[in-house]
PDB file of N, CA and C in Angstrom:
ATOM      1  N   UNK A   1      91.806-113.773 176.864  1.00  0.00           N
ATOM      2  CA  UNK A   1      92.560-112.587 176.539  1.00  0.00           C
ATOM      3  C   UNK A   1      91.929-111.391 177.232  1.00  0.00           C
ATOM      4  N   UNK A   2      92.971-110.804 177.323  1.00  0.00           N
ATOM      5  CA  UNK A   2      92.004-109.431 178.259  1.00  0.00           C
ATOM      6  C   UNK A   2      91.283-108.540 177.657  1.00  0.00           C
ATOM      7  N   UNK A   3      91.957-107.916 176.166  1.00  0.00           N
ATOM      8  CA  UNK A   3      91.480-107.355 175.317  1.00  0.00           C
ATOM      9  C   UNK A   3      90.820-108.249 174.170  1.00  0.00           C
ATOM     10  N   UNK A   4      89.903-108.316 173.838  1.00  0.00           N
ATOM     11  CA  UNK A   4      89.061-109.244 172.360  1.00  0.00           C
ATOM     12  C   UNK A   4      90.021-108.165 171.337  1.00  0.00           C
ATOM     13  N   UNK A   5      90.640-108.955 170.468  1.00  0.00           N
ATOM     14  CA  UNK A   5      91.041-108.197 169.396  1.00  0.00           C
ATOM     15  C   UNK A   5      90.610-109.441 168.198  1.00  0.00           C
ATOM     16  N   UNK A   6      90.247-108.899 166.584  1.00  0.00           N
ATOM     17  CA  UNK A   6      89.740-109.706 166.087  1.00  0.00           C
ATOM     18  C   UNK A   6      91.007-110.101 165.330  1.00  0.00           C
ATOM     19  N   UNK A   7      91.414-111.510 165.299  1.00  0.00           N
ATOM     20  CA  UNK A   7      92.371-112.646 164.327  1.00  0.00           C
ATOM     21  C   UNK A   7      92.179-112.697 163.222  1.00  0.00           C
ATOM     22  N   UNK A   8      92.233-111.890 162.590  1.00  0.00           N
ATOM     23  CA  UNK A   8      93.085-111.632 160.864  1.00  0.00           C
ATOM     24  C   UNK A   8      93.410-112.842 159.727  1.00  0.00           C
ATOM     25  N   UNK A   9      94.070-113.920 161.109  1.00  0.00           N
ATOM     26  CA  UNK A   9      94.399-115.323 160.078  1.00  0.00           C
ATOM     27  C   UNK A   9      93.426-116.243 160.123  1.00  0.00           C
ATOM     28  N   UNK A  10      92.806-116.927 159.151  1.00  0.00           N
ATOM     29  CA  UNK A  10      91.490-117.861 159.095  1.00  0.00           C
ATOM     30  C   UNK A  10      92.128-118.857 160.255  1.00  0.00           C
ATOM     31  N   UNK A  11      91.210-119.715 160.252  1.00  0.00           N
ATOM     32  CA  UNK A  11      91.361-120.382 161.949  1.00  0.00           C
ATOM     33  C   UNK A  11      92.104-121.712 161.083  1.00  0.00           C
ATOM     34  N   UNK A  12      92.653-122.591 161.773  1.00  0.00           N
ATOM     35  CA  UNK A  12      93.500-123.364 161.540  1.00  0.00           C
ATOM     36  C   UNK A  12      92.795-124.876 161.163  1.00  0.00           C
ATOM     37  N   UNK A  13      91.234-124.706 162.472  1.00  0.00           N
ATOM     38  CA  UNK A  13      90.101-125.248 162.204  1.00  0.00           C
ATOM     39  C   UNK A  13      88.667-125.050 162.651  1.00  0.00           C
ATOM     40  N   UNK A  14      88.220-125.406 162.182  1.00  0.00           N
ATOM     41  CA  UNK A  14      86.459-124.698 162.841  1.00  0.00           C
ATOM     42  C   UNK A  14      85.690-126.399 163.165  1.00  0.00           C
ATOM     43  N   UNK A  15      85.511-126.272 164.283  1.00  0.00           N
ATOM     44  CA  UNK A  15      84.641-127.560 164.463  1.00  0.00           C
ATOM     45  C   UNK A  15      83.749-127.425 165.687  1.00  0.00           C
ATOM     46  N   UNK A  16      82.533-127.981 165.633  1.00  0.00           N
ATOM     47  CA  UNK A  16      81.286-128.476 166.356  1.00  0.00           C
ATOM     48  C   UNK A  16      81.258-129.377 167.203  1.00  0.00           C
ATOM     49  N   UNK A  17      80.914-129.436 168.574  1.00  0.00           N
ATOM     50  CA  UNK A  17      80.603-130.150 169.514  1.00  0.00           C
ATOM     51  C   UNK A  17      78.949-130.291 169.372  1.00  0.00           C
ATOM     52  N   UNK A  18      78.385-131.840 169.007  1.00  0.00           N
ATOM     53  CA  UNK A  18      76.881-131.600 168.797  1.00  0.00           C
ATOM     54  C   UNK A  18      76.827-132.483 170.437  1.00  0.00           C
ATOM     55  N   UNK A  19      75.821-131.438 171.348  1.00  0.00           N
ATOM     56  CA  UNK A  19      74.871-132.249 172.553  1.00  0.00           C
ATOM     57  C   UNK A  19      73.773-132.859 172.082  1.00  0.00           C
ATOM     58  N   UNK A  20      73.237-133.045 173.402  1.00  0.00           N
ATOM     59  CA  UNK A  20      72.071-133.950 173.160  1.00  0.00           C
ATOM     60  C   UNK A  20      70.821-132.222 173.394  1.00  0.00           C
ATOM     61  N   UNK A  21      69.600-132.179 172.663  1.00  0.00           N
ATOM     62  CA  UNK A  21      69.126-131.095 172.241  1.00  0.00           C
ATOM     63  C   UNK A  21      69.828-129.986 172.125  1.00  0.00           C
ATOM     64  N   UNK A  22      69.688-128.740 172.069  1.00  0.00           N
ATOM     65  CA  UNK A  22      69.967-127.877 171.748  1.00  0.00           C
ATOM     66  C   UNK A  22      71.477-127.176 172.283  1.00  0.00           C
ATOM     67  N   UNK A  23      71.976-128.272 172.714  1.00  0.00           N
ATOM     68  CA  UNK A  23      73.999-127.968 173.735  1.00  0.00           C
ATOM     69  C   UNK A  23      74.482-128.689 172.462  1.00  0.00           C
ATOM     70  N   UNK A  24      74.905-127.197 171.513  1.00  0.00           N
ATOM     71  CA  UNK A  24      75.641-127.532 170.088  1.00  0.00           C
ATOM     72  C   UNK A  24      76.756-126.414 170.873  1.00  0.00           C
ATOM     73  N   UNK A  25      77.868-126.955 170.363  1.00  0.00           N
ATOM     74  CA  UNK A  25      78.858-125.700 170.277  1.00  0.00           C
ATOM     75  C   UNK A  25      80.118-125.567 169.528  1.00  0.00           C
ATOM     76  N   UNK A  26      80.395-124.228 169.277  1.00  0.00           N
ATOM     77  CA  UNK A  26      81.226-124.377 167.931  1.00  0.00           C
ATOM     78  C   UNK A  26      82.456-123.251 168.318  1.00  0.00           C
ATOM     79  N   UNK A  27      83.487-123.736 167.697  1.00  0.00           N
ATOM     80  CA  UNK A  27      84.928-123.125 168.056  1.00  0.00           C
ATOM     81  C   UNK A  27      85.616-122.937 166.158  1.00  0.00           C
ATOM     82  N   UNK A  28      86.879-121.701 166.878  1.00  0.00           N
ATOM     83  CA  UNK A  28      88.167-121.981 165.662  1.00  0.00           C
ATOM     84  C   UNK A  28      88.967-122.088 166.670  1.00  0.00           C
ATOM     85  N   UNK A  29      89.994-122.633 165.757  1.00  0.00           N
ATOM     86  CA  UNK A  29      91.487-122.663 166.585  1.00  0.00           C
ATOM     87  C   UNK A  29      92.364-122.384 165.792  1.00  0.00           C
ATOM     88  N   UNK A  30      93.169-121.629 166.293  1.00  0.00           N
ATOM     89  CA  UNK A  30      94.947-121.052 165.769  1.00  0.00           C
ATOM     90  C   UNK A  30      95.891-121.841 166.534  1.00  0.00           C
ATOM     91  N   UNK A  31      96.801-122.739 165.772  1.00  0.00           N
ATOM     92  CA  UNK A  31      97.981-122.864 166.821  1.00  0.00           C
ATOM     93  C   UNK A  31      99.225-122.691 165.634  1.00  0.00           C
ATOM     94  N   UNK A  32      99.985-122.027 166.065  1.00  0.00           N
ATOM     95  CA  UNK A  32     100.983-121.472 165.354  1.00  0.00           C
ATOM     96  C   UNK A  32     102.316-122.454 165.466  1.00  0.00           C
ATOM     97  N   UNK A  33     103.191-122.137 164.370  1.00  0.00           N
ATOM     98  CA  UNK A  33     104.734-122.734 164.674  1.00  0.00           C
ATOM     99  C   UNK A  33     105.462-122.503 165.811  1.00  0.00           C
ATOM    100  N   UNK A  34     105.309-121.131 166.136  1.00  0.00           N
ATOM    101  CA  UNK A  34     105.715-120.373 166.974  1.00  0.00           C
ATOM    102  C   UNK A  34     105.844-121.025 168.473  1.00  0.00           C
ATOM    103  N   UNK A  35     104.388-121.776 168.752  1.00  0.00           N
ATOM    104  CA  UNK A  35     103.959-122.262 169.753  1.00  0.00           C
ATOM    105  C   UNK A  35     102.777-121.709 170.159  1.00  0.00           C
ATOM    106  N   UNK A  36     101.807-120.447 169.585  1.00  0.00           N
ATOM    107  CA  UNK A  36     101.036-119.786 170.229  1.00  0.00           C
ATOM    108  C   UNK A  36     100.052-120.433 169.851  1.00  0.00           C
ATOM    109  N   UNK A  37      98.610-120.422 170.625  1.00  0.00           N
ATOM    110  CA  UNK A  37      97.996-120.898 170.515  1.00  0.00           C
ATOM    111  C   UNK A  37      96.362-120.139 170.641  1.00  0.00           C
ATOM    112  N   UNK A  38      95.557-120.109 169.949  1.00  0.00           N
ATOM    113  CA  UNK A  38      93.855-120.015 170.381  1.00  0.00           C
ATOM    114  C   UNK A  38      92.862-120.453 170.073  1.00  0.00           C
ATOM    115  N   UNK A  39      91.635-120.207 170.920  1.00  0.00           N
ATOM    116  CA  UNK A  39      90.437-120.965 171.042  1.00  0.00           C
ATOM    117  C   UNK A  39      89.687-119.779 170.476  1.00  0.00           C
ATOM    118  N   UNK A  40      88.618-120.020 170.316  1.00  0.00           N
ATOM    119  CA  UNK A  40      87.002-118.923 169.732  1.00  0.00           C
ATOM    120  C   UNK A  40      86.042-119.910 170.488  1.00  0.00           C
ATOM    121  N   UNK A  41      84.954-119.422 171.320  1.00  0.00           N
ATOM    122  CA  UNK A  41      83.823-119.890 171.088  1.00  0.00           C
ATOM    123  C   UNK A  41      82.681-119.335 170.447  1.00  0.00           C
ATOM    124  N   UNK A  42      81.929-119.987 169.534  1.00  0.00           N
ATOM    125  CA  UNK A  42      81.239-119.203 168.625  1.00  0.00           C
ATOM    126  C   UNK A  42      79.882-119.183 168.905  1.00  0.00           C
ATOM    127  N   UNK A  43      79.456-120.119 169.586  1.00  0.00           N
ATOM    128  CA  UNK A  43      78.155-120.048 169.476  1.00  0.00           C
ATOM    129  C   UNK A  43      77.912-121.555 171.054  1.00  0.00           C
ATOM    130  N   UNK A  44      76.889-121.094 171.732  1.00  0.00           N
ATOM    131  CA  UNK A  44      75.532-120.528 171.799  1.00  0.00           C
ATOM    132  C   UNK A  44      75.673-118.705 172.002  1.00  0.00           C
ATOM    133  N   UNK A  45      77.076-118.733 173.046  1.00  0.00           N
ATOM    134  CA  UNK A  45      76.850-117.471 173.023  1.00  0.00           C
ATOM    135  C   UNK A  45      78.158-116.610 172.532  1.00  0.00           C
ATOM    136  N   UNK A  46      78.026-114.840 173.174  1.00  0.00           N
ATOM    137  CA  UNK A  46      78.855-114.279 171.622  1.00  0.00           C
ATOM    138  C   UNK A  46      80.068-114.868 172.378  1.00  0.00           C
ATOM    139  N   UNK A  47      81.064-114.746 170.865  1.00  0.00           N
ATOM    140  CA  UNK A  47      82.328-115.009 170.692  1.00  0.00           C
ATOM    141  C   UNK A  47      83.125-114.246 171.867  1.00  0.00           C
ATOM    142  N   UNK A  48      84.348-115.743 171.802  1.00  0.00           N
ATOM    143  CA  UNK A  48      85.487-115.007 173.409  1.00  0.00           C
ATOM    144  C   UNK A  48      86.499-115.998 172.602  1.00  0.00           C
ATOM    145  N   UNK A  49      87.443-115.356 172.727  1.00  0.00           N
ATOM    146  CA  UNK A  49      88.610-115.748 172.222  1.00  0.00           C
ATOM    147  C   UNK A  49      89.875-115.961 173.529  1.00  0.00           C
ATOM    148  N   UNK A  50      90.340-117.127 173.780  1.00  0.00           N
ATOM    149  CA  UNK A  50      91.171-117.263 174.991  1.00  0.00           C
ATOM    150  C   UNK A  50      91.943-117.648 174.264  1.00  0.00           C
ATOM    151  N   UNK A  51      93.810-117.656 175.330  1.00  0.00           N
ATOM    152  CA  UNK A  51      94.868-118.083 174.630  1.00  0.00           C
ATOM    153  C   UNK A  51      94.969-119.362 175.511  1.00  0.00           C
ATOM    154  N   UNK A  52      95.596-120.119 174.599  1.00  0.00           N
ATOM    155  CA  UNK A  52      96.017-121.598 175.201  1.00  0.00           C
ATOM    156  C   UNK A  52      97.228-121.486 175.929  1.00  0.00           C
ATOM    157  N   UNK A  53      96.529-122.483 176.875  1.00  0.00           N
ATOM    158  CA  UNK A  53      98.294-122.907 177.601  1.00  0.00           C
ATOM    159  C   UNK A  53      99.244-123.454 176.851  1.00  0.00           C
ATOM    160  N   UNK A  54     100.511-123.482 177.395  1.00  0.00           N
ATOM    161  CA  UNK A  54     101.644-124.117 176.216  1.00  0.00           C
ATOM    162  C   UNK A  54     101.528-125.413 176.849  1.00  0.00           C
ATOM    163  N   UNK A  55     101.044-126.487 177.417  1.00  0.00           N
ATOM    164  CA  UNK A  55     100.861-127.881 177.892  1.00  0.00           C
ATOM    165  C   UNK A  55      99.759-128.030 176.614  1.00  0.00           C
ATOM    166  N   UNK A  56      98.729-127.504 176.324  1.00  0.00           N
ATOM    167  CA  UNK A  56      97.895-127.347 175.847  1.00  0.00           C
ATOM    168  C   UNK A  56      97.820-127.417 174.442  1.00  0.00           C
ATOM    169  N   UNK A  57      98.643-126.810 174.130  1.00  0.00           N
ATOM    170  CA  UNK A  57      99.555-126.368 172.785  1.00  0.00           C
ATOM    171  C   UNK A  57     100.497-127.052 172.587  1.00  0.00           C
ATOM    172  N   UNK A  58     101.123-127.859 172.868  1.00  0.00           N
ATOM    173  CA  UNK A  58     101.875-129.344 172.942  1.00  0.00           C
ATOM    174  C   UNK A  58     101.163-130.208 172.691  1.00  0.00           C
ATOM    175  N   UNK A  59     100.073-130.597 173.274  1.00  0.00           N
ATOM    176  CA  UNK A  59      99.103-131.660 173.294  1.00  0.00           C
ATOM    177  C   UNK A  59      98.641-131.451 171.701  1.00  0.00           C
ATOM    178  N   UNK A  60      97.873-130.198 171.303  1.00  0.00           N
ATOM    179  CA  UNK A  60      97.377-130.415 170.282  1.00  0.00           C
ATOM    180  C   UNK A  60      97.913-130.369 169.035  1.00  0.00           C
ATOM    181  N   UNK A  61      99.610-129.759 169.557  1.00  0.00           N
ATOM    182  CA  UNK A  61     100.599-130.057 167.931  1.00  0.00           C
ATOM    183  C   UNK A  61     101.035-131.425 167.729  1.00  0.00           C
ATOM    184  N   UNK A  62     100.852-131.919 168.795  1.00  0.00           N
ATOM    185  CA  UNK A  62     101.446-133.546 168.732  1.00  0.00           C
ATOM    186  C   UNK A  62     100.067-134.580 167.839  1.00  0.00           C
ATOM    187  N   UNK A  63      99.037-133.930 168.213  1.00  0.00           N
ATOM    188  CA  UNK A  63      97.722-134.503 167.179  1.00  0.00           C
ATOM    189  C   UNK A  63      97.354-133.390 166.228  1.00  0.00           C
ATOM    190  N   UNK A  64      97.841-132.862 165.645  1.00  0.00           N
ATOM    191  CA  UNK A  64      97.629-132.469 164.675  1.00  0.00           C
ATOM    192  C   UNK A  64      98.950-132.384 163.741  1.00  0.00           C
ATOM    193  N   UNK A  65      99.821-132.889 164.123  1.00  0.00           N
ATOM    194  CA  UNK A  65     101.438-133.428 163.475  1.00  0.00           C
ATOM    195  C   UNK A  65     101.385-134.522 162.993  1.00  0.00           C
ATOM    196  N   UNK A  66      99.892-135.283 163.380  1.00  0.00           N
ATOM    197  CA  UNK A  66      99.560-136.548 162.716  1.00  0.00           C
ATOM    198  C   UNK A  66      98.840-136.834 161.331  1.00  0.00           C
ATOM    199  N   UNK A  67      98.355-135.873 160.998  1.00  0.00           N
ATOM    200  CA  UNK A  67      97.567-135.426 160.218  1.00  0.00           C
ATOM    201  C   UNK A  67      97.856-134.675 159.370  1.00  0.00           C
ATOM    202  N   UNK A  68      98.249-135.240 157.957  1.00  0.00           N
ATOM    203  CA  UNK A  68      99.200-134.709 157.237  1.00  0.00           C
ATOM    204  C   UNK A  68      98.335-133.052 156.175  1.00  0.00           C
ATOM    205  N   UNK A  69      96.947-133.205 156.529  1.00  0.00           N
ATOM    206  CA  UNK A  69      96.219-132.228 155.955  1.00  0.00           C
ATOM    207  C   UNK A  69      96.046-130.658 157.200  1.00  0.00           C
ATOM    208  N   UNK A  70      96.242-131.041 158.144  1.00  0.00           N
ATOM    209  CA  UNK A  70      96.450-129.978 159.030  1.00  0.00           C
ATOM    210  C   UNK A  70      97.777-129.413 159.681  1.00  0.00           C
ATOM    211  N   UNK A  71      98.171-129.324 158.576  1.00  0.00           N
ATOM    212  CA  UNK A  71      99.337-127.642 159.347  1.00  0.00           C
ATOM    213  C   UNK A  71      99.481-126.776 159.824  1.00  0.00           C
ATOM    214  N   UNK A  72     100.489-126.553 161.116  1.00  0.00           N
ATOM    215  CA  UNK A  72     100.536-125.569 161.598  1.00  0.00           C
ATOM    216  C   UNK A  72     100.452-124.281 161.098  1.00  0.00           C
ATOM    217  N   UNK A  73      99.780-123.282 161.712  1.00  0.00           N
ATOM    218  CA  UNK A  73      99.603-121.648 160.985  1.00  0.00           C
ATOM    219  C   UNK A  73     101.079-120.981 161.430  1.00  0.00           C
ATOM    220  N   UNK A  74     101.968-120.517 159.781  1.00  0.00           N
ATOM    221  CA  UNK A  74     103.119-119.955 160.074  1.00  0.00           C
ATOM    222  C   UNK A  74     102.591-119.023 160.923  1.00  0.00           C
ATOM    223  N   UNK A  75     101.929-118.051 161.157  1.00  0.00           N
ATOM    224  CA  UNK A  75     101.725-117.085 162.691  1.00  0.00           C
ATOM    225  C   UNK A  75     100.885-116.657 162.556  1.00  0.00           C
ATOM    226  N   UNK A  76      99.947-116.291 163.631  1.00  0.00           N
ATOM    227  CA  UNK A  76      98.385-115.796 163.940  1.00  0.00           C
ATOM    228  C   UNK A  76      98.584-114.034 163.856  1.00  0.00           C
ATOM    229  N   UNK A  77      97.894-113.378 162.774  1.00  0.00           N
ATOM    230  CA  UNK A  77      97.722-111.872 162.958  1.00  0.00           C
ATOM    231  C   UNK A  77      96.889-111.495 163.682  1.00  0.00           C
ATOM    232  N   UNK A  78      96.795-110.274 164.258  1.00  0.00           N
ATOM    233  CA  UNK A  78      95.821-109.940 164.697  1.00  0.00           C
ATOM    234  C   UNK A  78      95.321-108.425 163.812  1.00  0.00           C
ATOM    235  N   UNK A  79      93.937-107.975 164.099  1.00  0.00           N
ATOM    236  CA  UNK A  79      93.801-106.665 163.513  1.00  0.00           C
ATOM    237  C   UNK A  79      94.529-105.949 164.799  1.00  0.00           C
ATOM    238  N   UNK A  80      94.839-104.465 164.063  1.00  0.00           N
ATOM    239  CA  UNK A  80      95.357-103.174 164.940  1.00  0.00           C
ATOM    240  C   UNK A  80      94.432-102.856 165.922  1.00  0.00           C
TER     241      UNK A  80
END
């Protein structure tokens, strides 16, 4: 995103990539009904929030449409 604006709606999910020593890394994701979609990276370093492609955003409503505990976010706010 060009501007960082901070997302208002809790993330859809928060999960960890563990490496081998210290290459841990951690994300949220928003993907909306709508079709919109985002990433966070949280950590090692500061937070960046990018928007997903809509190939991207296809891919991951089609696995997460499987999964009857993860629903799509009716729409991502942002703060003003």
């Amino acid at each position: 995103m060009d501007e960082q604006k901070f997302i208002k709606t809790p993330p859809l999910l928060t999960y960890d990539l563990i490496g081998e020593g210290s290459n841990n890394k951690s994300f949220h994701l928003w993907i909306a009904e709508d079709g919109e979609g985002f990433i966070q990276s949280l950590v090692p370093k500061e937070s960046q929030t990018y928007r997903l492609e809509e190939d991207t955003i296809k891919d991951l409503t089609n696995i997460l449409e499987k999964h009857e505990n993860a629903p799509l976010l009716t729409k991502i706010e942002f703060e003003d």
